[in-house]
C-alpha atoms as a PDB file:
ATOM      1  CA  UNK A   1      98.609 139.542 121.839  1.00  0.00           C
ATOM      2  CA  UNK A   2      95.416 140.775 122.975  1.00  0.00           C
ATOM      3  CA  UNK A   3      94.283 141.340 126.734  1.00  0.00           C
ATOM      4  CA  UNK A   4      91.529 138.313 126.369  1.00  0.00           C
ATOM      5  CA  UNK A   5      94.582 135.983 125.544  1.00  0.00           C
ATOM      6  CA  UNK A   6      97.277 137.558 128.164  1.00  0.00           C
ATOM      7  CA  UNK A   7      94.863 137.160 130.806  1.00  0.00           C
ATOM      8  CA  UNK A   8      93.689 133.611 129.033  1.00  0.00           C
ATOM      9  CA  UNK A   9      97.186 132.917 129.454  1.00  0.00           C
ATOM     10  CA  UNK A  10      97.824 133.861 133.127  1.00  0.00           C
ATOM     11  CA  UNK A  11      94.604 132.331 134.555  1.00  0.00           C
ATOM     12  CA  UNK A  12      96.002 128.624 132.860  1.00  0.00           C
ATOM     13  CA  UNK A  13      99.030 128.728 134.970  1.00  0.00           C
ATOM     14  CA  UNK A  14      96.661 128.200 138.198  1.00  0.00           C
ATOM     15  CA  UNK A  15      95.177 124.675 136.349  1.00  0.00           C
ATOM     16  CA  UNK A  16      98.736 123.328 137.686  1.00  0.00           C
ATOM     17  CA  UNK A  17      98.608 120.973 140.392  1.00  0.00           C
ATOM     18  CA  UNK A  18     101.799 121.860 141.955  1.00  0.00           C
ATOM     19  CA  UNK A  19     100.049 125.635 142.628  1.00  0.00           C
ATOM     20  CA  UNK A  20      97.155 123.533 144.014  1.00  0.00           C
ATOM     21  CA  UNK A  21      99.480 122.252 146.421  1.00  0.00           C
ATOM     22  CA  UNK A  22     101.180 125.410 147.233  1.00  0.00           C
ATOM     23  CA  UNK A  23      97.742 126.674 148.217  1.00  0.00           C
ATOM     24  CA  UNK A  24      97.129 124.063 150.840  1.00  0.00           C
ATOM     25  CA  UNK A  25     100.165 124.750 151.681  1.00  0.00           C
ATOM     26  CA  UNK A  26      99.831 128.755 152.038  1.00  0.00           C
ATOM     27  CA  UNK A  27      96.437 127.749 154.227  1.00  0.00           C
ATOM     28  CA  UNK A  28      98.817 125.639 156.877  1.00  0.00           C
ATOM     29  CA  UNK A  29     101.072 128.284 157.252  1.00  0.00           C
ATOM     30  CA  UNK A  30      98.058 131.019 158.355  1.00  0.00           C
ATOM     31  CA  UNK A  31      96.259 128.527 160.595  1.00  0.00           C
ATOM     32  CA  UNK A  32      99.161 129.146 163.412  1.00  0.00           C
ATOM     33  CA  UNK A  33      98.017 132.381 163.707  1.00  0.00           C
ATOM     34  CA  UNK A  34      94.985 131.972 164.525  1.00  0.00           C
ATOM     35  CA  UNK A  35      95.875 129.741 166.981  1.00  0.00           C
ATOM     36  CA  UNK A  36      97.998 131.334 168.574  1.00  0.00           C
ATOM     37  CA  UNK A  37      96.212 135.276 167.690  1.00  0.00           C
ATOM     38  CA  UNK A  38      92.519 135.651 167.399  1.00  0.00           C
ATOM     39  CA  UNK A  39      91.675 132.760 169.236  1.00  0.00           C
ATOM     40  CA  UNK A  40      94.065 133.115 172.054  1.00  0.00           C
ATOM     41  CA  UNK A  41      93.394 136.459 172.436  1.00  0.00           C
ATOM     42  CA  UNK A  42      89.453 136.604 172.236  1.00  0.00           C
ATOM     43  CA  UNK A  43      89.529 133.245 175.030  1.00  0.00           C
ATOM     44  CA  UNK A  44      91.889 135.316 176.914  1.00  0.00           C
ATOM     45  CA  UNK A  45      89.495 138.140 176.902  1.00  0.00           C
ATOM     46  CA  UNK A  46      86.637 136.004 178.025  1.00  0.00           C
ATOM     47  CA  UNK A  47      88.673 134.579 180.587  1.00  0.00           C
ATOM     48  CA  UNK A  48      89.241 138.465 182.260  1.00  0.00           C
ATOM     49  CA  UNK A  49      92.601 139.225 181.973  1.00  0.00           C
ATOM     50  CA  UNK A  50      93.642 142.504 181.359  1.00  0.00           C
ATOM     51  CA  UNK A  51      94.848 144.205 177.770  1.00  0.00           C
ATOM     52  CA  UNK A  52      98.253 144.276 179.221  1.00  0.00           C
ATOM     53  CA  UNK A  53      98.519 140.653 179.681  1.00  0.00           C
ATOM     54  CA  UNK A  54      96.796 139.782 176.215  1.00  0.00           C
ATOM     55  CA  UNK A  55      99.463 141.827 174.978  1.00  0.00           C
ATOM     56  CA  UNK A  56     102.401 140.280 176.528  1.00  0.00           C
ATOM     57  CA  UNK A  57     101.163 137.100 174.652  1.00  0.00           C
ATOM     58  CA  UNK A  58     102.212 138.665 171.834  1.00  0.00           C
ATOM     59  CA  UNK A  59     105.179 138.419 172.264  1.00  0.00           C
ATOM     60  CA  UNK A  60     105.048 134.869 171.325  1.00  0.00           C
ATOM     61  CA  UNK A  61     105.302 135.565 167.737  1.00  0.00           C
ATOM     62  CA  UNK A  62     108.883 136.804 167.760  1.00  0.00           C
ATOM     63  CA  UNK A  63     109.506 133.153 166.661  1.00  0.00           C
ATOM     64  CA  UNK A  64     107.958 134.396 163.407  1.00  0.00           C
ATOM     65  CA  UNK A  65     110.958 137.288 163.150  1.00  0.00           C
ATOM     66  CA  UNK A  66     113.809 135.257 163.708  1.00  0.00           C
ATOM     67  CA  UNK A  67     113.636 132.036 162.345  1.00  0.00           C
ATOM     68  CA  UNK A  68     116.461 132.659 160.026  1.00  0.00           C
ATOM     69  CA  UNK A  69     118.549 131.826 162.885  1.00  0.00           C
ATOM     70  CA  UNK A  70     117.427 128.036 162.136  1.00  0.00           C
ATOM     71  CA  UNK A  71     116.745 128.060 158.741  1.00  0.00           C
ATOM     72  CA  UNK A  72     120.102 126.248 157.754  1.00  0.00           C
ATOM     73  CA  UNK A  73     119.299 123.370 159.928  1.00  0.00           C
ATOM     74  CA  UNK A  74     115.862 122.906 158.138  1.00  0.00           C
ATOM     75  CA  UNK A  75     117.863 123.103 154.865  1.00  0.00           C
ATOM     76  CA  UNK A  76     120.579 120.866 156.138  1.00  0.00           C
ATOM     77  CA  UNK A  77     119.584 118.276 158.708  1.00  0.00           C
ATOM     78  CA  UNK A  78     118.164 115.297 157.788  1.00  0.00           C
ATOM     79  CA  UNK A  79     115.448 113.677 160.330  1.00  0.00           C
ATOM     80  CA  UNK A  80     116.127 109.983 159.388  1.00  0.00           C
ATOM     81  CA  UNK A  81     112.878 107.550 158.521  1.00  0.00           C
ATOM     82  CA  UNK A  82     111.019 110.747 157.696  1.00  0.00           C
ATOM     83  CA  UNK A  83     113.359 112.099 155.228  1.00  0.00           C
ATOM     84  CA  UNK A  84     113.728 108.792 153.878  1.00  0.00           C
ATOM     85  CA  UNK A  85     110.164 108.275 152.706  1.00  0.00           C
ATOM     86  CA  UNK A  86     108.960 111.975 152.453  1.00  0.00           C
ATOM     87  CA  UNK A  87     111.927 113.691 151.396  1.00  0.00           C
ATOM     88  CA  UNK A  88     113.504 117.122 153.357  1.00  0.00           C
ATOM     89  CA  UNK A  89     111.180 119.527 152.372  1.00  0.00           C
ATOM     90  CA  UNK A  90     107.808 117.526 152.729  1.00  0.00           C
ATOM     91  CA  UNK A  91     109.898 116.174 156.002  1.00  0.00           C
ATOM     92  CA  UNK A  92     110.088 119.118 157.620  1.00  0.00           C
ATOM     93  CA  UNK A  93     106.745 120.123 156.808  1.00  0.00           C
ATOM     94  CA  UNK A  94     105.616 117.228 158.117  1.00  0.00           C
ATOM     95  CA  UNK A  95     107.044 117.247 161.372  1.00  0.00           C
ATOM     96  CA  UNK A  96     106.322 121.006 162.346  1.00  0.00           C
ATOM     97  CA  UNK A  97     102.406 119.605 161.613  1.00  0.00           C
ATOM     98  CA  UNK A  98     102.391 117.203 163.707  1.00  0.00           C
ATOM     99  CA  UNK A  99     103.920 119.182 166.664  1.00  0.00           C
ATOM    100  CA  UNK A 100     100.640 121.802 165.765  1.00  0.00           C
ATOM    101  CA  UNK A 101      98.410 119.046 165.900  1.00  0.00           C
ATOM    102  CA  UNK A 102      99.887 117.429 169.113  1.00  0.00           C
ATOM    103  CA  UNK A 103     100.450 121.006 171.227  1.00  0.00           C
ATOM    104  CA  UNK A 104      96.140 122.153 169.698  1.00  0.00           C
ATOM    105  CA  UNK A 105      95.103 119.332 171.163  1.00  0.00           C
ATOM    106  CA  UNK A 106      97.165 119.298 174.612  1.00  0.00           C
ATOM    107  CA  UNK A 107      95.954 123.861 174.777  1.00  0.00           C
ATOM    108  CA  UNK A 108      92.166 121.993 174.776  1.00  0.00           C
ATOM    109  CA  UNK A 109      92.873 120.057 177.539  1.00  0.00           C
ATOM    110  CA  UNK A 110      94.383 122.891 179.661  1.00  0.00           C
ATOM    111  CA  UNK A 111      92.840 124.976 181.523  1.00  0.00           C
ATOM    112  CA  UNK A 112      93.562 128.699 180.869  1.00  0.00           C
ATOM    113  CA  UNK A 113      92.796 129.850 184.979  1.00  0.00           C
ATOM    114  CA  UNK A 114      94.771 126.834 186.453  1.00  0.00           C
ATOM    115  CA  UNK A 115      97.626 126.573 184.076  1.00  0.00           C
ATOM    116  CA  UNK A 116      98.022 129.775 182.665  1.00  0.00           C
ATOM    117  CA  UNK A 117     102.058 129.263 182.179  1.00  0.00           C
ATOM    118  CA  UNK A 118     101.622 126.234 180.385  1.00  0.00           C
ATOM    119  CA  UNK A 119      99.151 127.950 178.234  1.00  0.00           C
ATOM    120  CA  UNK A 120     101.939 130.377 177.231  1.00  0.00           C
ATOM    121  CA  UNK A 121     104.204 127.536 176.956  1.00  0.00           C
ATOM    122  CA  UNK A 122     102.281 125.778 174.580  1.00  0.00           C
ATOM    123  CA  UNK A 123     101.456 129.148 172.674  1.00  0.00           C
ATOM    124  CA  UNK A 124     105.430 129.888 171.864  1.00  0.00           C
ATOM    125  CA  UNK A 125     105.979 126.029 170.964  1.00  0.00           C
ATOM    126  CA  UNK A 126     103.078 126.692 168.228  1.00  0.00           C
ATOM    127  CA  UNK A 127     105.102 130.145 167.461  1.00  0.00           C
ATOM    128  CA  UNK A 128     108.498 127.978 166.676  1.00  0.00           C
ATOM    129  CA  UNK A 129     106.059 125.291 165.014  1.00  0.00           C
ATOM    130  CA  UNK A 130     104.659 127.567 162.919  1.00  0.00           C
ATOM    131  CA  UNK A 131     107.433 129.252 162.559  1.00  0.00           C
ATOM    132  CA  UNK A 132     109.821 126.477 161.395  1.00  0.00           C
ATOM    133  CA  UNK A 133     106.949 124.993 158.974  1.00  0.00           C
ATOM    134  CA  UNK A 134     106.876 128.511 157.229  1.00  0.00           C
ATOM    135  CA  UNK A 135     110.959 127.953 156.367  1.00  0.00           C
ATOM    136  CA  UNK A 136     109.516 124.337 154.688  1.00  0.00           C
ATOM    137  CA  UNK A 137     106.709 126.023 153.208  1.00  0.00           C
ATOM    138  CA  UNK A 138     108.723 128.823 151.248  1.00  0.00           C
ATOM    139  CA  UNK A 139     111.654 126.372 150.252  1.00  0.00           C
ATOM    140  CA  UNK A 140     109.521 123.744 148.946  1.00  0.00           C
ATOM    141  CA  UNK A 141     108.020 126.360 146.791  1.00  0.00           C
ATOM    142  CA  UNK A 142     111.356 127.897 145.522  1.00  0.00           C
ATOM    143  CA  UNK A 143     112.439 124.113 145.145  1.00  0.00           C
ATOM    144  CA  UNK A 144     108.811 122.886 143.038  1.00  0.00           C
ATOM    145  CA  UNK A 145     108.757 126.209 140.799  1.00  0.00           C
ATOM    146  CA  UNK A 146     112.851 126.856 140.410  1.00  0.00           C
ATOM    147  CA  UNK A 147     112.880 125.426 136.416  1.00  0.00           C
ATOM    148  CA  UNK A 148     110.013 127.361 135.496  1.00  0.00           C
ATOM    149  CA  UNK A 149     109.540 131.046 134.355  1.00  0.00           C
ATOM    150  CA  UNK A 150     108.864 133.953 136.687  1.00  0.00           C
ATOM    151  CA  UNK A 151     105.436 133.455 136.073  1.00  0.00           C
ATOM    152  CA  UNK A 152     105.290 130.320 137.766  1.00  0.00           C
ATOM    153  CA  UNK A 153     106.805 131.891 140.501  1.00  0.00           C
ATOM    154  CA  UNK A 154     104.383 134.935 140.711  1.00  0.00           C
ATOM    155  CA  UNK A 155     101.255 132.676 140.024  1.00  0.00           C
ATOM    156  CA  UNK A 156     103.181 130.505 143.462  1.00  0.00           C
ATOM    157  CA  UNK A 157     103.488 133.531 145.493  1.00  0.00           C
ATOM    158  CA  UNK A 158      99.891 134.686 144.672  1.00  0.00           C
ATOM    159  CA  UNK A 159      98.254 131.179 145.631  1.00  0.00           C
ATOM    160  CA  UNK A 160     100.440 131.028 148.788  1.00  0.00           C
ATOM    161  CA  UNK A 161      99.643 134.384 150.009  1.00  0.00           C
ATOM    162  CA  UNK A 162      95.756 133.338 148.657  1.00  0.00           C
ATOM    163  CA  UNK A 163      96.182 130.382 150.967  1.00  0.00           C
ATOM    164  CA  UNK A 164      97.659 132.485 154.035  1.00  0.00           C
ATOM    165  CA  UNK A 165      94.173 134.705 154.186  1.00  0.00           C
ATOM    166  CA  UNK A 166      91.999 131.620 153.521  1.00  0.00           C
ATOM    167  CA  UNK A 167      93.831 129.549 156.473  1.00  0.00           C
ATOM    168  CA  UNK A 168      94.246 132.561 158.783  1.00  0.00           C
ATOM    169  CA  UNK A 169      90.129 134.899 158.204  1.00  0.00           C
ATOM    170  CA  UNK A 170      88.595 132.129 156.258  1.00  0.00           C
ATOM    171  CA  UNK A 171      89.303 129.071 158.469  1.00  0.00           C
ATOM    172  CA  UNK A 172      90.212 131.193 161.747  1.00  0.00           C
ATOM    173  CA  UNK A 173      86.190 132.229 161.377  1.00  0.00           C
ATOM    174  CA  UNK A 174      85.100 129.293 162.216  1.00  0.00           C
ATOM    175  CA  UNK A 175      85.900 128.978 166.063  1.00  0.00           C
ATOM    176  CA  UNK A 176      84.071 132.242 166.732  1.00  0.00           C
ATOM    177  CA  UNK A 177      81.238 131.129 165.448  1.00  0.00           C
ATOM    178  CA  UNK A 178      81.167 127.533 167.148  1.00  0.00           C
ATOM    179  CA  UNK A 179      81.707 129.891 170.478  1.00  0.00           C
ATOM    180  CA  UNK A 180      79.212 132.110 169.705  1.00  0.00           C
ATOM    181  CA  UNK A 181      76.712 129.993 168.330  1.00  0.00           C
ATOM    182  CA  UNK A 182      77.172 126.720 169.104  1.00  0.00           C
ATOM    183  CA  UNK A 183      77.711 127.111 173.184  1.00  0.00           C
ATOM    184  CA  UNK A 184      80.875 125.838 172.794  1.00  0.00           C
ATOM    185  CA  UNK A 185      83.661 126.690 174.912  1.00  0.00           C
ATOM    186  CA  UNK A 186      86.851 127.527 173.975  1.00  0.00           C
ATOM    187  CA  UNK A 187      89.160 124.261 174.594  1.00  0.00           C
ATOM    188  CA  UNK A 188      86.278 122.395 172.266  1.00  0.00           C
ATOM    189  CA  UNK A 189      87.141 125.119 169.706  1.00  0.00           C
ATOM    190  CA  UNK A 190      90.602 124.066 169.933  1.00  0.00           C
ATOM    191  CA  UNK A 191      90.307 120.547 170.118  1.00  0.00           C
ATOM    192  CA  UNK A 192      88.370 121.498 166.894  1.00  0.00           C
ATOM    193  CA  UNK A 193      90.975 123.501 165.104  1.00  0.00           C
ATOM    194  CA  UNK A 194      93.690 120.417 166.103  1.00  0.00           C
ATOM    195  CA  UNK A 195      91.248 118.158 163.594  1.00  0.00           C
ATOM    196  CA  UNK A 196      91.633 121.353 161.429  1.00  0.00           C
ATOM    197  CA  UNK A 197      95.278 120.934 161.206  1.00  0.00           C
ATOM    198  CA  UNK A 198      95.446 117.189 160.859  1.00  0.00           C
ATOM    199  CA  UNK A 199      93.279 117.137 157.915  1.00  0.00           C
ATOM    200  CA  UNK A 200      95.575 119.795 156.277  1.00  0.00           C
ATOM    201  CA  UNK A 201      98.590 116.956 156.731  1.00  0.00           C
ATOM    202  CA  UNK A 202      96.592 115.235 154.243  1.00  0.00           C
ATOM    203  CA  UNK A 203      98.215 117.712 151.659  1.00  0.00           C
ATOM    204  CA  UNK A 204     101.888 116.956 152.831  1.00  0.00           C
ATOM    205  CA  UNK A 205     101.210 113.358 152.356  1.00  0.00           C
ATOM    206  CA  UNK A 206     100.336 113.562 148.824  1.00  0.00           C
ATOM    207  CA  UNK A 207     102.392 116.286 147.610  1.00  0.00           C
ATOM    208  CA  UNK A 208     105.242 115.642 145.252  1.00  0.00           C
ATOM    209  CA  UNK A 209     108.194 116.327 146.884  1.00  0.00           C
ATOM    210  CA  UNK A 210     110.803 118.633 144.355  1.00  0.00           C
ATOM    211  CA  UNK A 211     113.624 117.047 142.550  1.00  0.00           C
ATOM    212  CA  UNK A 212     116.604 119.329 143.242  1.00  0.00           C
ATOM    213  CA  UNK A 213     120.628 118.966 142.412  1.00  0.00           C
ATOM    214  CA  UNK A 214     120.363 120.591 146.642  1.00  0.00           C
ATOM    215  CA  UNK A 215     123.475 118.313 147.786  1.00  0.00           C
ATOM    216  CA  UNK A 216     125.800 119.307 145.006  1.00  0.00           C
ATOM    217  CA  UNK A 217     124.880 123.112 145.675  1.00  0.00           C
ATOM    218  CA  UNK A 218     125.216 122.891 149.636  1.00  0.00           C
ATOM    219  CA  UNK A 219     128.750 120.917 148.738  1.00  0.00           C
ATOM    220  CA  UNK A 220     129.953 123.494 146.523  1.00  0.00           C
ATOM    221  CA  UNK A 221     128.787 126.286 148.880  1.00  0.00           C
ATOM    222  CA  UNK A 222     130.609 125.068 151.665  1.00  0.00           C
ATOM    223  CA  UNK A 223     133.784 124.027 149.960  1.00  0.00           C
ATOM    224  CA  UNK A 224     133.928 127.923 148.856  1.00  0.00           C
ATOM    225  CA  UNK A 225     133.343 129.418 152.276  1.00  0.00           C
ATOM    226  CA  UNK A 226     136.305 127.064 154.127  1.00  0.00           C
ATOM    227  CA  UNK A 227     138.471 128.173 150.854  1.00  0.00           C
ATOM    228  CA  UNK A 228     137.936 131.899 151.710  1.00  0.00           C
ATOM    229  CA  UNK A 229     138.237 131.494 155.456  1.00  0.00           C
ATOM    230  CA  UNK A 230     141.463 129.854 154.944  1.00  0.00           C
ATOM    231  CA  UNK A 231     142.374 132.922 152.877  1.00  0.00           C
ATOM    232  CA  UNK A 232     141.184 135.600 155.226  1.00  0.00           C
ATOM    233  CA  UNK A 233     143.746 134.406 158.044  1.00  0.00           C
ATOM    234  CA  UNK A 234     143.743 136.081 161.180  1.00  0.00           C
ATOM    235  CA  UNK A 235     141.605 138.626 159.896  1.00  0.00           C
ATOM    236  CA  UNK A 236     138.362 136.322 160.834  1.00  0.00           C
ATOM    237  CA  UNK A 237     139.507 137.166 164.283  1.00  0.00           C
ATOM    238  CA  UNK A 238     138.062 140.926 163.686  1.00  0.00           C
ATOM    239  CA  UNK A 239     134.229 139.783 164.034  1.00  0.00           C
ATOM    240  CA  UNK A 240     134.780 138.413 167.850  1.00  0.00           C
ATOM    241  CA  UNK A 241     136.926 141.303 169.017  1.00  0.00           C
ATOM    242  CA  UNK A 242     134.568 143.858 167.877  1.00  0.00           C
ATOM    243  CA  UNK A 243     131.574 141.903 169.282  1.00  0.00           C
ATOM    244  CA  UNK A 244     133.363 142.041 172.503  1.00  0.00           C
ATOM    245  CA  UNK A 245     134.322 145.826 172.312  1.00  0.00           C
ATOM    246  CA  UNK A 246     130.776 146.655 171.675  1.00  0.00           C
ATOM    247  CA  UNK A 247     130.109 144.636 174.648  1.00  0.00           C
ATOM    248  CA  UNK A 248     132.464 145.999 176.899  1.00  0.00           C
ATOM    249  CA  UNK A 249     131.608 149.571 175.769  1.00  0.00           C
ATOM    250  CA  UNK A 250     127.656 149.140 177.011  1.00  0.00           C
ATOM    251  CA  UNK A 251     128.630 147.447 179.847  1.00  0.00           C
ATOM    252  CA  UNK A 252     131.937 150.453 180.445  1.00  0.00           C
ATOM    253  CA  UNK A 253     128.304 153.092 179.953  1.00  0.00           C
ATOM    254  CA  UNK A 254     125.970 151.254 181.728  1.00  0.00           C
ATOM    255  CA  UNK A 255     128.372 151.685 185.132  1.00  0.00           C
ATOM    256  CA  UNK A 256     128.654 155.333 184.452  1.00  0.00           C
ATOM    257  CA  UNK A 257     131.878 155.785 182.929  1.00  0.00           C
ATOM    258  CA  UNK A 258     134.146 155.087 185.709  1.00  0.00           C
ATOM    259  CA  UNK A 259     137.583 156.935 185.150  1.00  0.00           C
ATOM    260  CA  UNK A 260     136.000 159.050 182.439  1.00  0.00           C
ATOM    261  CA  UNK A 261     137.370 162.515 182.379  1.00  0.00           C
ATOM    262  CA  UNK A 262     134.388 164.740 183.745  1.00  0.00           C
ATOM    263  CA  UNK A 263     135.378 167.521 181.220  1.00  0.00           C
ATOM    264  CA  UNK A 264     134.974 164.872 178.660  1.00  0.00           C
ATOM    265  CA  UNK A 265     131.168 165.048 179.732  1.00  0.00           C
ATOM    266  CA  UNK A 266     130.113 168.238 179.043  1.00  0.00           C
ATOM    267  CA  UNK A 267     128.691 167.864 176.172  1.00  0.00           C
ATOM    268  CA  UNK A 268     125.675 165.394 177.464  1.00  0.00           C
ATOM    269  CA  UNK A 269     125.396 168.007 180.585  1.00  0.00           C
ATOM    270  CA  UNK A 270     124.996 170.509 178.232  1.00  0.00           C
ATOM    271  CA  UNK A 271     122.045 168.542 176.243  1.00  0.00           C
ATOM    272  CA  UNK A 272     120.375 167.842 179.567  1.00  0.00           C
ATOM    273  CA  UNK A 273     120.350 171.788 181.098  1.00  0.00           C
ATOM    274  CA  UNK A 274     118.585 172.611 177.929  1.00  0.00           C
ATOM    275  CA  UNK A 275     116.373 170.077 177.739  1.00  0.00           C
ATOM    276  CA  UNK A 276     115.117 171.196 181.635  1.00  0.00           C
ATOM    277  CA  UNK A 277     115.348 174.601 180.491  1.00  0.00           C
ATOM    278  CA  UNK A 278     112.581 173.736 177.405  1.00  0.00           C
END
């Protein structure tokens, strides 16, 4: 095969709808950020704070780095009449945009010197919006490309990252320059950007939702961890008494060792005459 036909070949896999989807998709999951990054921070700026307090809003985006903690319940739960007509990927996905759309349009409508904690407020519920529509995101694309080859899959991860950039410096551009040269101010930009993000519903709407054997999978999983749990005994008793060791031990430190031999302490003395010494 020559290198005309390979890359022949690897160009039709992007002629699939489904990676058409995934790229609308890929551009929802980067518009958070700007909502919540660029354009907070540059309206921030404008507004005077200081560097310090633009960067304590970043802290926001630890939503971002541990929403594995409620992954399972986007996997598992069910919400109802949505579920029932969009399935529980496009569900999901569904509901985290409308909570973007809803909290957009409620950050244009605050003011940013008068109600500057319900500005951060808002910010960290579009953190765990975002964040919670990016679990949706990646598992319906696992789900839609699971029966094909790993080229599907690599074509799927390039449009979704494709999709990121466009949503996040393509899209994201667009504020700055309705601020800059439209003599707009910033809650119009936002009130902007919440249109933005209901137009990109439009995409949930008329995606496919994947066919999956999910139920049986989840049944079996779960059958096989209470089997093993029921085989491990007291043992599964270890986890909680270690957690509370480690616990007692920082706490035990944190008092300075009360009852602690002081000859047992030599050794940090030691480290801290040489350091002064240095």
């Amino acid at each position: 095969m020559t290198s005309n036909q390979t890359l022949k070949t690897s160009l039709n896999y992007f002629k699939d709808r489904r990676l058409i989807t995934i790229f609308f998709f890929g551009i929802a999951s980067g518009f958070p950020w700007v909502l919540i990054g660029s354009a907070m921070s540059s309206w921030l700026k404008e507004e005077g704070f200081s560097r310090s307090s633009i960067g304590l809003f970043g802290l926001i985006f630890v939503a971002y780095s541990i929403n594995f903690l409620w992954s399972p319940l986007v996997d598992r739960v069910k919400l109802y009449i949505i579920t029932a007509k969009l399935g529980q990927r496009r569900s999901w996905i569904f509901l985290t945009q409308c909570l973007l759309v809803l909290l957009t349009f409620q950050l244009s409508q605050t003011s940013m010197q008068q109600d500057l904690s319900s500005i951060a407020l808002i910010g960290f519920l579009l953190a765990l919006s975002g964040a919670t529509q990016d679990i949706a995101i990646d598992a319906y694309r696992i789900d839609l490309l699971q029966d094909k080859d790993s080229n599907y899959m690599a074509s799927g991860s390039a449009m979704a990252t494709s999709g990121w950039w466009t949503g996040y410096a393509g899209i994201g551009a667009i504020p700055f320059y309705l601020v800059d040269h439209a003599g707009i101010g910033w809650q119009q930009a936002y009130l902007f950007l919440a249109i933005v993000m209901a137009v990109l519903m439009l995409n949930t709407l008329f995606a496919q939702e994947p066919m999956t054997n999910r139920n049986q999978v989840q049944s079996s999983i779960q059958n096989q961890y209470q089997m093993s749990m029921q085989n491990i005994g007291h043992i599964k008793l270890l986890f909680p008494i270690m957690l509370l060791s480690i616990i007692g031990l920082v706490l035990y430190a944190n008092f300075g060792y009360p009852g602690w031999p002081n000859n047992a302490l030599w050794l940090p003395r030691f480290m801290a005459a040489a350091t002064c010494q240095r």
